[in-house]
C-alpha atoms as a PDB file:
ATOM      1  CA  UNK A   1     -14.143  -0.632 -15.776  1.00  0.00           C
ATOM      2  CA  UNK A   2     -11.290   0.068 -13.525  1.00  0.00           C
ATOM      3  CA  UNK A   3      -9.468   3.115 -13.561  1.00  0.00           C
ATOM      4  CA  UNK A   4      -5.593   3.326 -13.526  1.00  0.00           C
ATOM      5  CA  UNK A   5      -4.655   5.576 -10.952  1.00  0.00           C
ATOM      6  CA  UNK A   6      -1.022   4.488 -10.136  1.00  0.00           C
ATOM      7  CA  UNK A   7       1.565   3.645 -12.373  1.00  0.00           C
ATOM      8  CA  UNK A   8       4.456   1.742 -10.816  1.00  0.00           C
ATOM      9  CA  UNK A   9       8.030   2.806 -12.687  1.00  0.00           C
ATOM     10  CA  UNK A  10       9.815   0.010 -13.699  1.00  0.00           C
ATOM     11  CA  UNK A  11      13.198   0.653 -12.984  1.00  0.00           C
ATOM     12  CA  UNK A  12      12.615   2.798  -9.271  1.00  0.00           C
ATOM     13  CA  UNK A  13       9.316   0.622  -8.623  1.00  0.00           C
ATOM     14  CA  UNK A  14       8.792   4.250  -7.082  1.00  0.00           C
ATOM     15  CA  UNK A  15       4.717   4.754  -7.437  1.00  0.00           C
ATOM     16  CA  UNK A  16       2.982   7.644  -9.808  1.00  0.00           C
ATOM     17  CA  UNK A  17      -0.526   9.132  -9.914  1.00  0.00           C
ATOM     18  CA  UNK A  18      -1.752   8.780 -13.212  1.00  0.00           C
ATOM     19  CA  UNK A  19      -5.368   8.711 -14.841  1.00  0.00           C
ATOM     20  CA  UNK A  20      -5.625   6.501 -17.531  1.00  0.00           C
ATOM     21  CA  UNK A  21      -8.826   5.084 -18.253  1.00  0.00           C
ATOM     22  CA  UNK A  22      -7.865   1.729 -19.456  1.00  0.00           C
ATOM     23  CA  UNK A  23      -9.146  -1.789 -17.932  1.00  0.00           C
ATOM     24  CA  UNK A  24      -7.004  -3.424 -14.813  1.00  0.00           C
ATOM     25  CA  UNK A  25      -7.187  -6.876 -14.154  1.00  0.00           C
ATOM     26  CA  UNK A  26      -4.869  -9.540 -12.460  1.00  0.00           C
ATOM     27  CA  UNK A  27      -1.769  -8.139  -9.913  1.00  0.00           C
ATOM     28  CA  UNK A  28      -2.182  -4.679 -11.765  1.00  0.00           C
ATOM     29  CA  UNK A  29      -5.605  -4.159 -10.184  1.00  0.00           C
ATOM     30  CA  UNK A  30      -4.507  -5.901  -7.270  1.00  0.00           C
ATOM     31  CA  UNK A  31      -1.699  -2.716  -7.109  1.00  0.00           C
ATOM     32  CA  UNK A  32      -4.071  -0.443  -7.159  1.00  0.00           C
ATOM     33  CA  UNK A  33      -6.322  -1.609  -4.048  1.00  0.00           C
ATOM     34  CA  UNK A  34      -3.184  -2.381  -1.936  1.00  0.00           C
ATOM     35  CA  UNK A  35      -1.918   1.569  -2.818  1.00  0.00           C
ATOM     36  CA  UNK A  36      -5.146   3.141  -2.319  1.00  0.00           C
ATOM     37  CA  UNK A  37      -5.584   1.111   1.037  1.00  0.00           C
ATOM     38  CA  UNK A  38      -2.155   2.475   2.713  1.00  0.00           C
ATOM     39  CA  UNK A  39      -2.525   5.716   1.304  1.00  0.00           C
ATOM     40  CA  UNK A  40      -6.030   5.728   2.320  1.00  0.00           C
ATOM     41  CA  UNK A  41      -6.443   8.209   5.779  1.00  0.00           C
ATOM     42  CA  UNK A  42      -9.007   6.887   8.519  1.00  0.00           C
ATOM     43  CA  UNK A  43     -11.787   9.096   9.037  1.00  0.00           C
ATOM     44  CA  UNK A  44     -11.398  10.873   5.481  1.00  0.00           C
ATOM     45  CA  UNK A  45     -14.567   8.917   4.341  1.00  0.00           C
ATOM     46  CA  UNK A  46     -17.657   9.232   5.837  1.00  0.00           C
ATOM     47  CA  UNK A  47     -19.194   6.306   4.592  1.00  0.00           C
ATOM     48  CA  UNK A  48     -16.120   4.082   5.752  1.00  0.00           C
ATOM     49  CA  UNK A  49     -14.500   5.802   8.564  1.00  0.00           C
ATOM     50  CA  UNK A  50     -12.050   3.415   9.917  1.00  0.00           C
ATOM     51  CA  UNK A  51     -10.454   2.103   6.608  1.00  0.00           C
ATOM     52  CA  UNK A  52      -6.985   2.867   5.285  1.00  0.00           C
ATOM     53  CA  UNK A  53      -3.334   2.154   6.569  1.00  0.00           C
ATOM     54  CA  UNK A  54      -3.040   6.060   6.707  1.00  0.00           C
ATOM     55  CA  UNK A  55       0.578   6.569   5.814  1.00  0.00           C
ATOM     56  CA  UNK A  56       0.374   9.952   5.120  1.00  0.00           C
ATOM     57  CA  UNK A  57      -0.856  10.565   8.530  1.00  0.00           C
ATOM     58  CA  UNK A  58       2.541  10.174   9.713  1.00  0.00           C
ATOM     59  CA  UNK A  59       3.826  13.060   8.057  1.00  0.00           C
ATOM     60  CA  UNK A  60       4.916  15.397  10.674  1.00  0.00           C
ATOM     61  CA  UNK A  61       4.851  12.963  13.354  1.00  0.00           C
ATOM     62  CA  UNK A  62       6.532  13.153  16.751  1.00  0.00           C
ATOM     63  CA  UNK A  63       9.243  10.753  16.599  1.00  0.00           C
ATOM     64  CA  UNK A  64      12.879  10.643  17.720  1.00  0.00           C
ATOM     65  CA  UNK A  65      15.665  10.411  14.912  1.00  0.00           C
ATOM     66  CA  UNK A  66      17.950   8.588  17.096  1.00  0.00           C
ATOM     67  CA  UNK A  67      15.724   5.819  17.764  1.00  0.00           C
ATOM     68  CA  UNK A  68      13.968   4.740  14.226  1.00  0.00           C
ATOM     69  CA  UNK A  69      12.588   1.232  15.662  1.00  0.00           C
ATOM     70  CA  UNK A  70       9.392   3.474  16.884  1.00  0.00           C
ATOM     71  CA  UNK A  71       8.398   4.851  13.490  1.00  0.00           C
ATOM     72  CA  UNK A  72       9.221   1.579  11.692  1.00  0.00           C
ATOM     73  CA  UNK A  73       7.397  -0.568  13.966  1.00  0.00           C
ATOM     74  CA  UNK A  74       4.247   2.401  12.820  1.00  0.00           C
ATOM     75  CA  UNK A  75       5.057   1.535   9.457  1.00  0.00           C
ATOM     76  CA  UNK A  76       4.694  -2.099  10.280  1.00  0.00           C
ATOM     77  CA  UNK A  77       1.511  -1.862  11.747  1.00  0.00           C
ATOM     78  CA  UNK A  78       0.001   0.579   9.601  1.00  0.00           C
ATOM     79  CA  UNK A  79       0.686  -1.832   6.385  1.00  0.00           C
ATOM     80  CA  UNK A  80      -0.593  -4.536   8.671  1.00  0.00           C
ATOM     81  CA  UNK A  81      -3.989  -3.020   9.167  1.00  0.00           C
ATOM     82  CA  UNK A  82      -4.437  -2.325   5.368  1.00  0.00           C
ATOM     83  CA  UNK A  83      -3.201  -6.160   4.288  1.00  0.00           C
ATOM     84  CA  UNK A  84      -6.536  -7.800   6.656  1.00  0.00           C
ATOM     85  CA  UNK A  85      -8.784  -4.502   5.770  1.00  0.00           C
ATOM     86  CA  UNK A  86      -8.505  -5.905   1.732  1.00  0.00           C
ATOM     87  CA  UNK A  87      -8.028  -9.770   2.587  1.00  0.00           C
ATOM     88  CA  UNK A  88     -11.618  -9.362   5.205  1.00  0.00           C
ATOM     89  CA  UNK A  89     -13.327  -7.115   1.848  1.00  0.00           C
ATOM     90  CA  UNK A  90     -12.275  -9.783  -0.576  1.00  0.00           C
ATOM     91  CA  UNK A  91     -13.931 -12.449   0.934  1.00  0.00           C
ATOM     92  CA  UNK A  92     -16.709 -13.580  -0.591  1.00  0.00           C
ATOM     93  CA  UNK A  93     -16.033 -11.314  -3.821  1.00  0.00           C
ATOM     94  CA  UNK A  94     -15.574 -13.708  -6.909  1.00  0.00           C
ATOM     95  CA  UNK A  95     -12.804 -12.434  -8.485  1.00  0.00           C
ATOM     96  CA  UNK A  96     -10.000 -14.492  -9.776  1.00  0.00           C
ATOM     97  CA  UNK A  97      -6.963 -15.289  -7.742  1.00  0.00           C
ATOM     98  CA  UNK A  98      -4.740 -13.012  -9.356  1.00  0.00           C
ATOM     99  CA  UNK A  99      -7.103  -9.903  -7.887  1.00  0.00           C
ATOM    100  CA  UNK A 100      -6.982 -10.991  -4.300  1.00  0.00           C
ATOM    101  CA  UNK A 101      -4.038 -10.252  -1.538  1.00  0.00           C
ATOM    102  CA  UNK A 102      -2.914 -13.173  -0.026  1.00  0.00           C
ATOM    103  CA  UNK A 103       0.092 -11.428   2.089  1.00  0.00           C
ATOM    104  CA  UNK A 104       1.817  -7.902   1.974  1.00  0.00           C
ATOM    105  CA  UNK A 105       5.390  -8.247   3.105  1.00  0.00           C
ATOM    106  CA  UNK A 106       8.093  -5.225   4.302  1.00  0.00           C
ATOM    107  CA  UNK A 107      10.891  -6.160   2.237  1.00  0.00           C
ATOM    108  CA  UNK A 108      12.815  -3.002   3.117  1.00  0.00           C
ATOM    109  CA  UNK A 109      12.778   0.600   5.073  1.00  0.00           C
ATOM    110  CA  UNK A 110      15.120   3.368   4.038  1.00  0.00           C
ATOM    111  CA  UNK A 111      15.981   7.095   5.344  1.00  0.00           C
ATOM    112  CA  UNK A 112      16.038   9.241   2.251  1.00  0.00           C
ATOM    113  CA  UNK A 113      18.281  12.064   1.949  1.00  0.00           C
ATOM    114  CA  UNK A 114      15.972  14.196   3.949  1.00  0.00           C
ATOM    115  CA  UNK A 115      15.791  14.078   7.862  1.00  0.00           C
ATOM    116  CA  UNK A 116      11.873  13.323   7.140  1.00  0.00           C
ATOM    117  CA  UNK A 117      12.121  11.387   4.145  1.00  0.00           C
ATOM    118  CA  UNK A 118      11.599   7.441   4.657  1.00  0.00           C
ATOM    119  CA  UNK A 119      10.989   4.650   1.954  1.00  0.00           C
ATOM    120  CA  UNK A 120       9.008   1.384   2.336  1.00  0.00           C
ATOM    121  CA  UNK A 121       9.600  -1.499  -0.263  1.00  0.00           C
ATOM    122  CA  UNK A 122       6.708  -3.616  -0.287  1.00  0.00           C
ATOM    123  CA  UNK A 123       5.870  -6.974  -1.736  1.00  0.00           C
ATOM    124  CA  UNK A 124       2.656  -7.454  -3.018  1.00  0.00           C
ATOM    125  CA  UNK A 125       1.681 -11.795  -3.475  1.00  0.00           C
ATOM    126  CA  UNK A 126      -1.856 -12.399  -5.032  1.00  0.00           C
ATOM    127  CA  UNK A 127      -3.301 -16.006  -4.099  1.00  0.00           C
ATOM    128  CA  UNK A 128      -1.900 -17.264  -7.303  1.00  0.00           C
ATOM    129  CA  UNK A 129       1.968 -16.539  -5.530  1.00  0.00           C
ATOM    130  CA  UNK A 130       2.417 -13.927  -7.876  1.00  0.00           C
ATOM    131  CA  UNK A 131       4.307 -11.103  -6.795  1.00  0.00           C
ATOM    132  CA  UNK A 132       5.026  -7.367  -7.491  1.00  0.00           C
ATOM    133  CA  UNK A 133       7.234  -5.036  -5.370  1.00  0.00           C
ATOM    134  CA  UNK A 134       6.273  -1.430  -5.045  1.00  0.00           C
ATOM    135  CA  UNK A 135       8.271   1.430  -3.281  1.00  0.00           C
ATOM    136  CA  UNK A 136       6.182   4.020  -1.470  1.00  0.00           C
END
């Protein structure tokens, strides 16, 4: 059985942690990998050290206000990296097409209110072209 661990709200699409033991299947589960994945830190896990699009890495990071191509290109590439680490694990794996990524696409990136605050919206399409948008 699959754990819930994030919740997605439905009117923010802003993500929660959440435990709810209750069975995930289709885009729902797909959710989960693709959130777990980017917030996922390389060389956190022993077993898997080069995994995750690290996003929370880039707390703190050096980067100029004035110029905010550098840290969204990072953003870019970091969501990148996760998108072929779960396509290359899924292969192979028979689950149904409403489990696997086919694609994750940037569909926005927002300053919040804080100098260090910045939003991703992110589209999430299964291989059945189903699609679910997630803010992180």
């Amino acid at each position: 059985m699959d754990i819930q661990l994030v919740e997605v709200d439905q009117i923010t699409r802003q993500i929660k942690f959440v435990l709810k033991p209750r069975k995930l299947t289709g885009i729902s589960k797909l959710l989960q990998i693709v959130v777990l994945s980017l917030l996922n830190t390389p060389d956190r896990d022993v077993l898997d050290p080069v995994k995750g699009g690290g996003l929370p890495e880039m707390v703190g990071m050096n980067i100029n206000p004035k110029d905010s191509t550098e840290i969204f290109a990072e953003i870019a590439r970091r969501i990148k990296k996760s998108e072929q680490e779960i396509i290359d694990d899924q292969i192979g794996i028979n689950d149904p097409p409403q489990e696997k990524l086919r694609e994750l696409q940037i569909i926005d990136i927002k300053e919040g209110e804080q100098i260090d605050e910045i939003f991703v919206k992110i589209r999430i399409i299964n291989q059945a072209n189903q699609a679910a948008d997630i803010l992180v």
